[in-house]
C-alpha atoms as a PDB file:
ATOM      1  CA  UNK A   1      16.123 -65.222  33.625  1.00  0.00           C
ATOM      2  CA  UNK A   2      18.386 -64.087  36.167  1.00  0.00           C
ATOM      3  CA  UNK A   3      18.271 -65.545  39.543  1.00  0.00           C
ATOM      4  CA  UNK A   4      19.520 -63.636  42.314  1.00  0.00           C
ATOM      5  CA  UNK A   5      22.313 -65.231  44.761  1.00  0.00           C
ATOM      6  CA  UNK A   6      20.932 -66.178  48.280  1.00  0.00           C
ATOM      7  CA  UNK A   7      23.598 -64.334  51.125  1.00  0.00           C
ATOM      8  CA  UNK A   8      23.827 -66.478  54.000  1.00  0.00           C
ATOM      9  CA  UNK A   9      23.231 -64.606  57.213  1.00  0.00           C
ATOM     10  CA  UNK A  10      26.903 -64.632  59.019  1.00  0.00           C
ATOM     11  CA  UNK A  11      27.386 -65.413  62.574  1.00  0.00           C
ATOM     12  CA  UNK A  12      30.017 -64.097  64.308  1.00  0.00           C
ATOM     13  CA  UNK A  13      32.635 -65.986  66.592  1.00  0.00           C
ATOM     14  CA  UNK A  14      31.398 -64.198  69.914  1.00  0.00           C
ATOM     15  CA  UNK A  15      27.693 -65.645  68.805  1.00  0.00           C
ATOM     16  CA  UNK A  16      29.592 -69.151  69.257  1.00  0.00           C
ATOM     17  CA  UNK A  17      30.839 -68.624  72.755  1.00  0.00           C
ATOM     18  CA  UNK A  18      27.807 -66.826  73.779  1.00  0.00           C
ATOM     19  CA  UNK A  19      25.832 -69.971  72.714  1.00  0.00           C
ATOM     20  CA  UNK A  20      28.335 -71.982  75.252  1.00  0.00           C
ATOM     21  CA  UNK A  21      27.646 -69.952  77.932  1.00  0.00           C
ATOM     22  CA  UNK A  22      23.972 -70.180  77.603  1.00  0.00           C
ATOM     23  CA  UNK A  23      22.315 -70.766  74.000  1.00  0.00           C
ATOM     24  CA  UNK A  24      19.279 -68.418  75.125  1.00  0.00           C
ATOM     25  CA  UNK A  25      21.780 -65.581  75.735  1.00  0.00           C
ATOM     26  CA  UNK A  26      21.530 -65.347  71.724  1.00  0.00           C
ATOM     27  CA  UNK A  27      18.301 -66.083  71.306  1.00  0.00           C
ATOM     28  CA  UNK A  28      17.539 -62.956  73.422  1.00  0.00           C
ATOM     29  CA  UNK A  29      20.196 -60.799  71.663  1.00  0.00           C
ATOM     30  CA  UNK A  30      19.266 -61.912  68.219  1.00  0.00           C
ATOM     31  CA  UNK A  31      15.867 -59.986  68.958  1.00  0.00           C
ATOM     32  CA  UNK A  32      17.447 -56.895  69.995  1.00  0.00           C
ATOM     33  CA  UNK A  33      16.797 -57.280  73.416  1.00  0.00           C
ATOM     34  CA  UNK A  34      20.610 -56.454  73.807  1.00  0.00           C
ATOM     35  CA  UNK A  35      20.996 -54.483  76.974  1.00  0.00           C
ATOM     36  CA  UNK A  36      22.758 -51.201  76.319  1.00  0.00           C
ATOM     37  CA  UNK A  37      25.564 -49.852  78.621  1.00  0.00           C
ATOM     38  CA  UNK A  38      26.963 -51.973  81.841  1.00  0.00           C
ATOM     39  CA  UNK A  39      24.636 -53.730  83.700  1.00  0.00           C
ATOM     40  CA  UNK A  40      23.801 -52.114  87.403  1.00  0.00           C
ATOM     41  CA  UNK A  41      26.013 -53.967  89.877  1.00  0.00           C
ATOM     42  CA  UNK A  42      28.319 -54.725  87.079  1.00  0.00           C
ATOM     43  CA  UNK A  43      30.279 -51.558  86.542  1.00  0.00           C
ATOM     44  CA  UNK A  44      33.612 -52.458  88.475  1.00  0.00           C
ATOM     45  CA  UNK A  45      34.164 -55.644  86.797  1.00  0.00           C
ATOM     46  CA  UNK A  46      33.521 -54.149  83.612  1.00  0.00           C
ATOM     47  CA  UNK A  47      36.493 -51.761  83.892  1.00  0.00           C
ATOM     48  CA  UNK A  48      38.862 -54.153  85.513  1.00  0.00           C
ATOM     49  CA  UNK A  49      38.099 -56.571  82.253  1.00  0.00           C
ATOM     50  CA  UNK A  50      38.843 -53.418  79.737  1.00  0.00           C
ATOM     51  CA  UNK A  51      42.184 -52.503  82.047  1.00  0.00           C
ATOM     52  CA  UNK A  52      43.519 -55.774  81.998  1.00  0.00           C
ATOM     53  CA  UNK A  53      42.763 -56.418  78.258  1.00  0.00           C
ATOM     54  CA  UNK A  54      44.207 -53.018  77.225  1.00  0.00           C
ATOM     55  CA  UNK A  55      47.143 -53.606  79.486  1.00  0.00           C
ATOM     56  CA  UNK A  56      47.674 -57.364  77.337  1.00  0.00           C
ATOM     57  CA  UNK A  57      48.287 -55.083  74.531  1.00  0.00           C
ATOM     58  CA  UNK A  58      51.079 -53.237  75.621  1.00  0.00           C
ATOM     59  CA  UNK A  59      52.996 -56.130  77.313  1.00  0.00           C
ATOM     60  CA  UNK A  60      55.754 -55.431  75.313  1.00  0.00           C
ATOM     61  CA  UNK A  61      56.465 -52.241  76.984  1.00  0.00           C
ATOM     62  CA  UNK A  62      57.251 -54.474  80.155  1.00  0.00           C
ATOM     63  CA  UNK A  63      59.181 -56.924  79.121  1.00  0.00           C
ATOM     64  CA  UNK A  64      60.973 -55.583  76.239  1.00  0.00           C
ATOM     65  CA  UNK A  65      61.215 -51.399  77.328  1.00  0.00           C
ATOM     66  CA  UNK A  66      64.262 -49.625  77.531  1.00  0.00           C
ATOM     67  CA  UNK A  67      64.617 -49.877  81.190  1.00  0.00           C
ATOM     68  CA  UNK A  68      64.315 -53.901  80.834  1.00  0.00           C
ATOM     69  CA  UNK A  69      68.034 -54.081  82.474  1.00  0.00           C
ATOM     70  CA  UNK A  70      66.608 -52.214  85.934  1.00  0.00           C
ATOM     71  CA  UNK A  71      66.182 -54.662  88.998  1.00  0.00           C
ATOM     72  CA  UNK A  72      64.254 -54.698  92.231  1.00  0.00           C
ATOM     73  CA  UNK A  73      62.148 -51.465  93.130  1.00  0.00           C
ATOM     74  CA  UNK A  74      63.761 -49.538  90.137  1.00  0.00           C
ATOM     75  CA  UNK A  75      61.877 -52.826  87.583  1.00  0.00           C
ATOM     76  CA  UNK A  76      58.874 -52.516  89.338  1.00  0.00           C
ATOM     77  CA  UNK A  77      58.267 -48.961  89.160  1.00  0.00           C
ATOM     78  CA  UNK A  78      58.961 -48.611  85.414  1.00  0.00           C
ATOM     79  CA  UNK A  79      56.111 -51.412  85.059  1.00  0.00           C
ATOM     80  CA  UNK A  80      53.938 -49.048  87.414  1.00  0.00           C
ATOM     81  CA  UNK A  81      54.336 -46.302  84.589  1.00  0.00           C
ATOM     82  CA  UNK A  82      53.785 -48.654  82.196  1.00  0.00           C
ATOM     83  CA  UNK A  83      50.405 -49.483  83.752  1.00  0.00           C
ATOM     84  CA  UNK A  84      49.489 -46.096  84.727  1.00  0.00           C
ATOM     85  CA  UNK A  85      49.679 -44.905  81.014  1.00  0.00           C
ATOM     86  CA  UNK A  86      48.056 -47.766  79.969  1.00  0.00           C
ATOM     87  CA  UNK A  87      44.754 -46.774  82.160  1.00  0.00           C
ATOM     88  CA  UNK A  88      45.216 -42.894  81.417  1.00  0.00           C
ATOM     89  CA  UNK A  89      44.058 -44.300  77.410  1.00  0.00           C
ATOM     90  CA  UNK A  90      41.424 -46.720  78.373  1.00  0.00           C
ATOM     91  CA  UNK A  91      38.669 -44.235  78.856  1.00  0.00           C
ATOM     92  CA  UNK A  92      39.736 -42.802  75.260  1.00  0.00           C
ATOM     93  CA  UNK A  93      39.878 -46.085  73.385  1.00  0.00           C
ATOM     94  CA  UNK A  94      36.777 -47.094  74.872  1.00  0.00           C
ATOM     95  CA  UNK A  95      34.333 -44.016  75.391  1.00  0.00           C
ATOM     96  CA  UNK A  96      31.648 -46.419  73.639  1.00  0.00           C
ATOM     97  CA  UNK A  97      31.832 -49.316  76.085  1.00  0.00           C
ATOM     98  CA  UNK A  98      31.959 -46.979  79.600  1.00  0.00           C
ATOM     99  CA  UNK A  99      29.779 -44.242  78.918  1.00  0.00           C
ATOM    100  CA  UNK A 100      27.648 -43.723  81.635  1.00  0.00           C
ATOM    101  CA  UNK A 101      30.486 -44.613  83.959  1.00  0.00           C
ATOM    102  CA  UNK A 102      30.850 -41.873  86.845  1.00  0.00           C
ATOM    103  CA  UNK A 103      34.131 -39.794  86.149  1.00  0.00           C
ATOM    104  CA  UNK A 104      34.850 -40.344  89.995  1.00  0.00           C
ATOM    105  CA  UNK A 105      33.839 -44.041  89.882  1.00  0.00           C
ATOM    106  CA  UNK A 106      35.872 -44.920  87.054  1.00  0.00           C
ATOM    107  CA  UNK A 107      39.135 -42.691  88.828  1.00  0.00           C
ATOM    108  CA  UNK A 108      38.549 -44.932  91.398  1.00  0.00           C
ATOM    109  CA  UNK A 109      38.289 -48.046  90.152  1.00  0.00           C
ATOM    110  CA  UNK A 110      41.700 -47.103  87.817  1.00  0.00           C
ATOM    111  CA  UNK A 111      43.841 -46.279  90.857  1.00  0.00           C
ATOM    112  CA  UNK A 112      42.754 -49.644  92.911  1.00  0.00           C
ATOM    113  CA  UNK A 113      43.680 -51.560  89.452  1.00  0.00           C
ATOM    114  CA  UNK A 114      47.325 -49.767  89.378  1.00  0.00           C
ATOM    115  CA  UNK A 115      47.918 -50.081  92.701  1.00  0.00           C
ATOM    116  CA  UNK A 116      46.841 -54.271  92.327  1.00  0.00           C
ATOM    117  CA  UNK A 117      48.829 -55.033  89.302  1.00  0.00           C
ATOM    118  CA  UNK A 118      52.273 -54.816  88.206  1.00  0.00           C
ATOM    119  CA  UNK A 119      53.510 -56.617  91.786  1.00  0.00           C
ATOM    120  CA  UNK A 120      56.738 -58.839  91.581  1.00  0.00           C
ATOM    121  CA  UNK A 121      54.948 -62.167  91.349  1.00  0.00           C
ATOM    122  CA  UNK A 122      52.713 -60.424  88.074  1.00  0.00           C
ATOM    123  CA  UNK A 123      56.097 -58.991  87.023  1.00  0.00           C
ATOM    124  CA  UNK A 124      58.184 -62.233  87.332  1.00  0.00           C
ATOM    125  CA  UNK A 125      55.706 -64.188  85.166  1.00  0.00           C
ATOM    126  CA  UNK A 126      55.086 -61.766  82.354  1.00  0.00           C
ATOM    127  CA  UNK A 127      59.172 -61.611  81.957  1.00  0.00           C
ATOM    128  CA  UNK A 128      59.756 -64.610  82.058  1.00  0.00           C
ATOM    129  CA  UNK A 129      60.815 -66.288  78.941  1.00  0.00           C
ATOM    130  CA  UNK A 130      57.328 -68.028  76.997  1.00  0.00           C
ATOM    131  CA  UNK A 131      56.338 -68.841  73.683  1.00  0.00           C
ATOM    132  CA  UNK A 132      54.169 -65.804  73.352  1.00  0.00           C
ATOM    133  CA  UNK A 133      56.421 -63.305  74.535  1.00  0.00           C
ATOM    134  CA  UNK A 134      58.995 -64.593  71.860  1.00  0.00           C
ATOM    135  CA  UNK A 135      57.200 -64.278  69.194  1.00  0.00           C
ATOM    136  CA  UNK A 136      55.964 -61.075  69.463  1.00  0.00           C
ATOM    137  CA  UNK A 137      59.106 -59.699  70.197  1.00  0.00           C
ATOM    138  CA  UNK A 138      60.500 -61.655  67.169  1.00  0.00           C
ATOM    139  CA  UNK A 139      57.367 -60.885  64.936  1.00  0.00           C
ATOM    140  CA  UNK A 140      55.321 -58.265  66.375  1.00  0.00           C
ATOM    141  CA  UNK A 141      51.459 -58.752  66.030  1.00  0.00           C
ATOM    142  CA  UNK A 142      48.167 -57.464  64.766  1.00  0.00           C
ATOM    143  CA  UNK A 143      45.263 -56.319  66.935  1.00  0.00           C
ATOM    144  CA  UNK A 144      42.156 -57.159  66.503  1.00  0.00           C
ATOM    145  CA  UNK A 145      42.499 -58.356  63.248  1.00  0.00           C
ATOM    146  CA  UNK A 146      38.880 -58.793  62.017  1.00  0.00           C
ATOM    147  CA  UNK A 147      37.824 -61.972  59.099  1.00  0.00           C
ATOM    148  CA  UNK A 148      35.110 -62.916  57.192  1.00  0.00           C
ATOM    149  CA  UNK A 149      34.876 -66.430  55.269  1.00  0.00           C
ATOM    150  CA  UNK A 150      31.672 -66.134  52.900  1.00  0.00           C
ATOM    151  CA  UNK A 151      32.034 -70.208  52.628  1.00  0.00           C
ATOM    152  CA  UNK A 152      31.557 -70.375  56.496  1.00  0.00           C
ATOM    153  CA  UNK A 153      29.277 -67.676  57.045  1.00  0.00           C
ATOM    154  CA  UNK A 154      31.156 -66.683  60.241  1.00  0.00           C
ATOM    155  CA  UNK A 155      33.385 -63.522  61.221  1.00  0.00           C
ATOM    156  CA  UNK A 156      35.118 -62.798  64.134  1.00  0.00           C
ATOM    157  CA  UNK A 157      37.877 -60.178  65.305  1.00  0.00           C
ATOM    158  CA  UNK A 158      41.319 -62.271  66.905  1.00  0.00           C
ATOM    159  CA  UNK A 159      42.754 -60.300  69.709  1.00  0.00           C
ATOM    160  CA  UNK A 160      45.986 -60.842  68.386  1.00  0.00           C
ATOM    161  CA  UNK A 161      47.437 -62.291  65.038  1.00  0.00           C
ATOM    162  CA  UNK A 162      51.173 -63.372  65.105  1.00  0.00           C
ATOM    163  CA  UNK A 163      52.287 -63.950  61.398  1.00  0.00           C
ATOM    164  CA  UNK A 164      55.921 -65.378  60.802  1.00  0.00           C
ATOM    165  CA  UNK A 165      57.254 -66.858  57.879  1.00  0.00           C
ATOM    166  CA  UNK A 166      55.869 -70.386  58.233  1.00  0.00           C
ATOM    167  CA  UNK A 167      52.407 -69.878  60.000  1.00  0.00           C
ATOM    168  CA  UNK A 168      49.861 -67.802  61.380  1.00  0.00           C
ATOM    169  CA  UNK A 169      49.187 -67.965  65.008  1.00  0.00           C
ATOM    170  CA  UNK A 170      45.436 -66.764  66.472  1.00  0.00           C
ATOM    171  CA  UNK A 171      45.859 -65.351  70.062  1.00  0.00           C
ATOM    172  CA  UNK A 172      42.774 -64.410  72.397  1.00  0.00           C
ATOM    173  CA  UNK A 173      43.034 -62.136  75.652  1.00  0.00           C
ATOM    174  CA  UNK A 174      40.826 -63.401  78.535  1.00  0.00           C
ATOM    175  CA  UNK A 175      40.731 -61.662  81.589  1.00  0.00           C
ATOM    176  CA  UNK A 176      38.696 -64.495  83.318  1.00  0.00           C
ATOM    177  CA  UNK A 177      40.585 -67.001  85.966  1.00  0.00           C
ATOM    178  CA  UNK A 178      42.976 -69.168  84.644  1.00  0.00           C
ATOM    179  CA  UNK A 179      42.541 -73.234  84.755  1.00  0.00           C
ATOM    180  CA  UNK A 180      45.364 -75.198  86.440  1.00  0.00           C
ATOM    181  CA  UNK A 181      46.070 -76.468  83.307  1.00  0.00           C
ATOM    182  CA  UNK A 182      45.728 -76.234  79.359  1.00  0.00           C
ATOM    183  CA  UNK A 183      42.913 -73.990  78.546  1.00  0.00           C
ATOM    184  CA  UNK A 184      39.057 -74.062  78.986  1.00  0.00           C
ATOM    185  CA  UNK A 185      37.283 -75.842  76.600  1.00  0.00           C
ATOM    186  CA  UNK A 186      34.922 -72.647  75.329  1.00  0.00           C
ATOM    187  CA  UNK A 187      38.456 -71.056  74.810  1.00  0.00           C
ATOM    188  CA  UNK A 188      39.792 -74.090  72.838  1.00  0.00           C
ATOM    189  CA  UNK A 189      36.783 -73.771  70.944  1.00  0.00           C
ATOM    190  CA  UNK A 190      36.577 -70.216  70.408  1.00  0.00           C
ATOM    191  CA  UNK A 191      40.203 -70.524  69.142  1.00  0.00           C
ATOM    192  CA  UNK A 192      39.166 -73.238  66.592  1.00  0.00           C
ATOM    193  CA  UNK A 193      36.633 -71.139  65.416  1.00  0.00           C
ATOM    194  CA  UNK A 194      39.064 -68.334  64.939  1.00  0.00           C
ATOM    195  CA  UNK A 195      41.456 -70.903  62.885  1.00  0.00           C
ATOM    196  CA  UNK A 196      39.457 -71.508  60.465  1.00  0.00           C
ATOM    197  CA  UNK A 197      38.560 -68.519  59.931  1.00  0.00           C
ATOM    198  CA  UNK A 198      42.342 -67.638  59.268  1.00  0.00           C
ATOM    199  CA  UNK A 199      42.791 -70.789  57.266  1.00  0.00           C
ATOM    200  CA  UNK A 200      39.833 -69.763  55.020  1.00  0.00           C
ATOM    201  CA  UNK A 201      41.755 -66.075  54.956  1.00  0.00           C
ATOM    202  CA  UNK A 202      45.254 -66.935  54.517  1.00  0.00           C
ATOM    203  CA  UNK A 203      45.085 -70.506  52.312  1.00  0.00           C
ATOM    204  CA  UNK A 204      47.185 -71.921  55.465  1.00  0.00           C
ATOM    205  CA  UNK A 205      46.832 -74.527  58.192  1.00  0.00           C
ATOM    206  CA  UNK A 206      46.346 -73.116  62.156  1.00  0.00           C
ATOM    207  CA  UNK A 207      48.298 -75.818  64.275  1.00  0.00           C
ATOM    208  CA  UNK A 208      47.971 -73.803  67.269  1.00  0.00           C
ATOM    209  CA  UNK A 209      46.881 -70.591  69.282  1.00  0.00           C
ATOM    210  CA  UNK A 210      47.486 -68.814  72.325  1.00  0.00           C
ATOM    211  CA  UNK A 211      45.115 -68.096  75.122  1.00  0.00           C
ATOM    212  CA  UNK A 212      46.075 -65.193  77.758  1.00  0.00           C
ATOM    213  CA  UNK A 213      44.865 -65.133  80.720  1.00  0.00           C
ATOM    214  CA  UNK A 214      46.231 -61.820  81.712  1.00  0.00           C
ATOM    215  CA  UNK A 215      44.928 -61.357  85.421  1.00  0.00           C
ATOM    216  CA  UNK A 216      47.734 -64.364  86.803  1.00  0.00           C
ATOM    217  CA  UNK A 217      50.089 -63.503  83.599  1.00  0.00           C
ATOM    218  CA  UNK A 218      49.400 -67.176  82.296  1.00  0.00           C
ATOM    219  CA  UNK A 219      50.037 -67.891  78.601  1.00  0.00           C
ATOM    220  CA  UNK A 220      49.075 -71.006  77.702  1.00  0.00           C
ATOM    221  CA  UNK A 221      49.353 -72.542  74.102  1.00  0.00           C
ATOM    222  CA  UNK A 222      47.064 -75.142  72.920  1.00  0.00           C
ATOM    223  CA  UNK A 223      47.067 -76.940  69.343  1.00  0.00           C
ATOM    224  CA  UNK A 224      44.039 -76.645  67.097  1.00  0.00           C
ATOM    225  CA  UNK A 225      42.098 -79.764  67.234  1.00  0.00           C
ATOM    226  CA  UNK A 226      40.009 -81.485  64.337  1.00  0.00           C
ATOM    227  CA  UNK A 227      37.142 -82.230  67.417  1.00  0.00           C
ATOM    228  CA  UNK A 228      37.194 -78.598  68.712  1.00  0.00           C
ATOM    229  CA  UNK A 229      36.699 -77.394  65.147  1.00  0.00           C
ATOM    230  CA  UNK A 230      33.650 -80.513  64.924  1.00  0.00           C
ATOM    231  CA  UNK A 231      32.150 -78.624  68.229  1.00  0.00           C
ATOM    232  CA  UNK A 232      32.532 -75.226  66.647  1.00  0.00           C
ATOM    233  CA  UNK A 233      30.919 -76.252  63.791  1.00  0.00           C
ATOM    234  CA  UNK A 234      28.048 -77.983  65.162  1.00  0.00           C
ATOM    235  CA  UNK A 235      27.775 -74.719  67.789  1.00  0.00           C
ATOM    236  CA  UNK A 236      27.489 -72.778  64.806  1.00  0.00           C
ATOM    237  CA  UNK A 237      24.803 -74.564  62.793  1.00  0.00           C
ATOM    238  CA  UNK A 238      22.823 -74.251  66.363  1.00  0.00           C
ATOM    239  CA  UNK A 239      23.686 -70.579  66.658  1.00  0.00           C
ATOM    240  CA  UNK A 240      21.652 -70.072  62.799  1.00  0.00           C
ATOM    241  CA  UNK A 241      18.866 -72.580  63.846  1.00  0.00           C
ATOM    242  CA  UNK A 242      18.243 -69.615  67.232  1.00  0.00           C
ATOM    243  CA  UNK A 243      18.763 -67.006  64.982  1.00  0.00           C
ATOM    244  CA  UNK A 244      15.955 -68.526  62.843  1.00  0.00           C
ATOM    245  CA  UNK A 245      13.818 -68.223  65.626  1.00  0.00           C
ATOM    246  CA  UNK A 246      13.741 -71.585  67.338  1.00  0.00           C
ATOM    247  CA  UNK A 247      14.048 -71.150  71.535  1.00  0.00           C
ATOM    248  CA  UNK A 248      16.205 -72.985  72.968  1.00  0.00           C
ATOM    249  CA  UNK A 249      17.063 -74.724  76.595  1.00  0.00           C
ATOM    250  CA  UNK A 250      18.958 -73.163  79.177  1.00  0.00           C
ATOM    251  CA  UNK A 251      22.668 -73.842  78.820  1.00  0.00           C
ATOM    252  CA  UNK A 252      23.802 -76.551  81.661  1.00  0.00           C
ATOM    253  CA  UNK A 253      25.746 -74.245  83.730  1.00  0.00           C
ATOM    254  CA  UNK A 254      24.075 -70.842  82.696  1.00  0.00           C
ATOM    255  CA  UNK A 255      24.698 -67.880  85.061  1.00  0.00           C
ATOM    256  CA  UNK A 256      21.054 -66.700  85.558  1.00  0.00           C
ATOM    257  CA  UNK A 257      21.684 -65.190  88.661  1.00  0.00           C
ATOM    258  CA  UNK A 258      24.105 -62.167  86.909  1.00  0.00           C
ATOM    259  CA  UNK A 259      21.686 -62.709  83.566  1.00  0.00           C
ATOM    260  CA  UNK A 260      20.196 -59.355  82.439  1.00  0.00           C
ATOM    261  CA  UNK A 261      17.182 -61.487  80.767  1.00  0.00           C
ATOM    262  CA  UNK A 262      16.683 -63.156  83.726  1.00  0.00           C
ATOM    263  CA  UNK A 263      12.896 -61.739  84.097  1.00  0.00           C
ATOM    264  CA  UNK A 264      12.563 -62.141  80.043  1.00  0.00           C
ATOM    265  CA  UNK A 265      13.646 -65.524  79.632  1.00  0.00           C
ATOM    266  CA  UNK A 266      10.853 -66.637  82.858  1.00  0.00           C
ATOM    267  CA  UNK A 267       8.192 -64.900  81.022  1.00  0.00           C
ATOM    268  CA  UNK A 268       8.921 -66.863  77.654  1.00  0.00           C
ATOM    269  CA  UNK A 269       9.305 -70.088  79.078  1.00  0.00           C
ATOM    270  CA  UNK A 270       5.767 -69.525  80.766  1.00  0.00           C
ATOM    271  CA  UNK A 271       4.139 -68.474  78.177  1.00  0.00           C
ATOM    272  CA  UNK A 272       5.608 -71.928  75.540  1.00  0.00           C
ATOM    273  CA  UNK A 273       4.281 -73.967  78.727  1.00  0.00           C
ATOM    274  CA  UNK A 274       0.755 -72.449  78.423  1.00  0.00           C
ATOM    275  CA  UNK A 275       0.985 -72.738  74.856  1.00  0.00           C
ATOM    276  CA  UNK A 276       1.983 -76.367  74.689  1.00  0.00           C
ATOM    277  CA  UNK A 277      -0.111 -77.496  78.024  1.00  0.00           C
ATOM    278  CA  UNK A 278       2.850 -78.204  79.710  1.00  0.00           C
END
């Protein structure tokens, strides 16, 4: 008799900081109830976040172009090009994630982000000598580089993926504000997450990722820790047990105000409180 191999469903590395921000946020998308498009209200940000995360991909072309030598105004425009081009692509390489967008809108919203970034402070900090920056001019990188581990039943897609001769470094974009110091904890998480993904992948050990948070031009590197991969774990054995079907509680800090299942998640909670007389 042959028996047929059980696939475990896999949960992807975005389910995991979804599940930070607010575990109902997957409960909700698990059951299709994903809201297609950009939210109303929402549209602005949502461009901003794909500029500046498009724009952390071609860093390179700032601080290591051909006109690198240039100072003052001369340096500043060249990183104006550099942006404008950048922008120019954006609604090609994502036509999925803005359609709907007004042509005029988006034009807009592009020439207020050119005009914002590339200033000498911005400038200053993304040419200035870090660990990032050195390695991928030393190494180069890989976007999105997308893994699967069967034995963990996650996947997830790492912004970046520096590989040099000794070890394999996960980096994430973030777009978000910056903490003073170190990272956020969701991103030292998410970044855990990612690292053992790659250590499933590559037979290696992660000692450490970076986290950019491109909006200040901070690049902050933060070791792989054996707790942060505990949390992930645990995060992700919740994430299956939603999945499964089982609602959970509000995160602690959940942004309901900006949620688009605001209304949704009301109605269920009402309707377990009949259920259970509470």
């Amino acid at each position: 008799m042959e028996y047929k191999q059980e696939h475990k469903p896999i949960i992807k590395v975005s389910d995991l900081t979804r599940y930070m921000l607010c575990p109902r946020l997957v409960y909700f998308s698990a059951r299709g109830h994903e809201q297609g498009g950009i939210a109303k209200g929402k549209e602005k940000s949502v461009i901003e976040n794909i500029l500046l995360k498009e724009l952390a991909f071609n860093l390179h072309k700032i601080y290591g172009g051909e006109d690198e030598e240039g100072e003052g105004d001369e340096t500043e425009a060249d990183a104006k090009r550099v942006i404008e081009d950048v922008a120019d692509g954006v609604e090609w390489i994502y036509r999925e994630e803005l359609k709907g967008v007004e042509k005029d809108f988006f034009e807009a919203v592009k020439r207020d982000f050119v005009c914002s970034m590339g200033n000498d402070e911005w400038l200053e900090k993304v040419r200035n000598e870090n660990e990032l920056l050195k390695l991928e001019k030393a190494e180069g990188y890989e976007r999105e580089h997308t893994t699967v581990s069967e034995k963990l039943s996650m996947s997830g897609s790492v912004d970046k993926l520096i590989r040099t001769g000794e070890e394999v470094i996960p980096c994430m974009i973030k777009t978000g504000k910056c903490p003073e110091y170190s990272v956020w904890r969701s991103d030292r998480v998410q970044l855990a997450a990612y690292a053992m993904l790659i250590e499933d992948e590559f037979e290696t050990t992660v000692k450490r990722g970076i986290v950019e948070y491109i909006r200040t031009a901070e690049f902050r590197e933060s070791q792989i820790r054996r707790r942060d991969k505990a949390l992930a774990l645990q995060i992700l054995k919740q994430v299956k047990r939603i999945k499964g079907g089982v609602f959970p509680e509000k995160g602690e800090n959940a942004p309901c105000d900006n949620c688009v299942f605001e209304e949704m998640c009301d109605t269920k909670k009402t309707l377990l409180s009949k259920l259970f007389g509470k």
